[in-house]
C-alpha atoms as a PDB file:
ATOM      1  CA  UNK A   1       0.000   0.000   0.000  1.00  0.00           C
ATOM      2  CA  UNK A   2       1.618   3.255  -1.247  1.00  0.00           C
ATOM      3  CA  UNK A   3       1.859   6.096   1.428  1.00  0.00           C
ATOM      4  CA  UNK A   4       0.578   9.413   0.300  1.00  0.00           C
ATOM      5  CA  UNK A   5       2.298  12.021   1.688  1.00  0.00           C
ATOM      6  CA  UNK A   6       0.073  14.915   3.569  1.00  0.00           C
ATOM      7  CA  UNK A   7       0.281  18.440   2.504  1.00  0.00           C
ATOM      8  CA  UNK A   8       1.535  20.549   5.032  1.00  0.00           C
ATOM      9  CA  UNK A   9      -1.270  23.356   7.177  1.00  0.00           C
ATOM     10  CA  UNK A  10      -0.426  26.482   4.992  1.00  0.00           C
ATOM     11  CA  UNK A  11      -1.018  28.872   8.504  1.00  0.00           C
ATOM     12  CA  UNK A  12       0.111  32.106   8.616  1.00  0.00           C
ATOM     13  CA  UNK A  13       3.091  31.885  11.344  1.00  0.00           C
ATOM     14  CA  UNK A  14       2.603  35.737  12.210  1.00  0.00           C
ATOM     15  CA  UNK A  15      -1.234  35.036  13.720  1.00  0.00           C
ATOM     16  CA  UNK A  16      -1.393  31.368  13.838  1.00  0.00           C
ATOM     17  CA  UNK A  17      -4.160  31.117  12.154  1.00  0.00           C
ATOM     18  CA  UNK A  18      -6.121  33.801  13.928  1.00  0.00           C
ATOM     19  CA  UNK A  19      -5.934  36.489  11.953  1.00  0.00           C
ATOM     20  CA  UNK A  20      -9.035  38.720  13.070  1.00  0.00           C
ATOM     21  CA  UNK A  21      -9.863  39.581  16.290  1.00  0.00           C
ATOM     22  CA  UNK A  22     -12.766  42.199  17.745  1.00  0.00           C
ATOM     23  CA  UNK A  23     -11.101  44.467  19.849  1.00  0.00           C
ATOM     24  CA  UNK A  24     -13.918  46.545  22.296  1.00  0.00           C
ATOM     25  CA  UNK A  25     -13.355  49.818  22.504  1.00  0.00           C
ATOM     26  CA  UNK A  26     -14.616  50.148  26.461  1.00  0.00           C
ATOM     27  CA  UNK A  27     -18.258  51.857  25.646  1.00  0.00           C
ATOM     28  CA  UNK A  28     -21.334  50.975  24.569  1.00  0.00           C
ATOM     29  CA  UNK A  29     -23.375  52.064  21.699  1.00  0.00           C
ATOM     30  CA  UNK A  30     -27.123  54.001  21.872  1.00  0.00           C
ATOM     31  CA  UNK A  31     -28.835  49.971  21.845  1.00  0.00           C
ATOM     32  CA  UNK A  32     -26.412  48.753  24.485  1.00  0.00           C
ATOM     33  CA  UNK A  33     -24.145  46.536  22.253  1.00  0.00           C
ATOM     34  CA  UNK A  34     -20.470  47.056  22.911  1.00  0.00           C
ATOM     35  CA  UNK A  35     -18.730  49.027  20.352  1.00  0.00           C
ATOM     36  CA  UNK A  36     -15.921  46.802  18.956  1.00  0.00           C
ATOM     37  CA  UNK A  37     -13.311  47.297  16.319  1.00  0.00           C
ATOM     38  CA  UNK A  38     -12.316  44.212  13.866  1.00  0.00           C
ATOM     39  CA  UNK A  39      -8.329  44.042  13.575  1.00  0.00           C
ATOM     40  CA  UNK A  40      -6.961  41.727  11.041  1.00  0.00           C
ATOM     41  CA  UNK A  41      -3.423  40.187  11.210  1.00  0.00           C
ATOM     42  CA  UNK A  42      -1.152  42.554   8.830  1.00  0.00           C
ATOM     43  CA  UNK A  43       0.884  39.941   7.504  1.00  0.00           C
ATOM     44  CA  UNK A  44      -1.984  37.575   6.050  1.00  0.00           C
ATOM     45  CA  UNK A  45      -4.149  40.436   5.387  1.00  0.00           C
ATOM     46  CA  UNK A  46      -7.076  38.670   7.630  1.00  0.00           C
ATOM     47  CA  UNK A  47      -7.112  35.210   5.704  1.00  0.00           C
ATOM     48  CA  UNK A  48      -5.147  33.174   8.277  1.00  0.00           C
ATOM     49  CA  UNK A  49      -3.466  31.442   5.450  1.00  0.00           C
ATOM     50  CA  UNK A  50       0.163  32.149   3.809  1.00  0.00           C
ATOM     51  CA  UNK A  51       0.286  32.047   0.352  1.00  0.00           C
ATOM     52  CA  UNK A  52       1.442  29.051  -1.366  1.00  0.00           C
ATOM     53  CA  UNK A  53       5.396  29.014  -2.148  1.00  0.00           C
ATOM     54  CA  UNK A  54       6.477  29.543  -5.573  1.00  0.00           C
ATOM     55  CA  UNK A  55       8.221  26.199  -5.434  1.00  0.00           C
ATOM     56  CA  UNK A  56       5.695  24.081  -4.949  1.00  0.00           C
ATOM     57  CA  UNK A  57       3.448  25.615  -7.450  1.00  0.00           C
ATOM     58  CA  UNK A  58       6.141  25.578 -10.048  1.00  0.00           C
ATOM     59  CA  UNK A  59       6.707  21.860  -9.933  1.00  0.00           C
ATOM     60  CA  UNK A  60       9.611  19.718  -8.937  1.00  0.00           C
ATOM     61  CA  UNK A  61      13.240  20.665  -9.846  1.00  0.00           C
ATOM     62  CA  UNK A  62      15.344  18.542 -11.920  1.00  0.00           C
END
C-alpha cells in the first residue's frame, strides 16, 4: 500500500491562524451593544493562510 504524503497546514506563522480579532473599545453604543473594532493580522491580510510558495506551485526541480 503506497503512502501518500500529507500536505503541510499552509497557517500564517505571524497570527497562527487567527488572523481577526474584535477588539472593544470600552463603551457601549445608543442599543447597548459594545462598540468593537475588527483588527486583522497585517501579515496575512485577515485570511489566516500564507500564500502558497512559488516552489511548490512551479513543480519539482530537476
Amino acid at each position: 500500500m503506497a503512502h501518500r504524503p500529507t500536505t503541510t497546514a499552509r497557517i500564517c506563522p505571524d497570527c497562527d491562524g487567527f488572523a481577526s480579532a474584535a477588539i472593544t473599545l470600552g463603551g457601549r453604543d445608543r442599543t447597548g451593544n459594545r462598540r468593537t473594532i475588527t483588527a486583522h493580522c497585517p501579515a496575512c491580510h485577515g485570511t489566516g493562510t500564507r500564500p502558497a510558495s512559488s516552489r511548490a506551485t512551479a513543480g519539482s526541480r530537476a
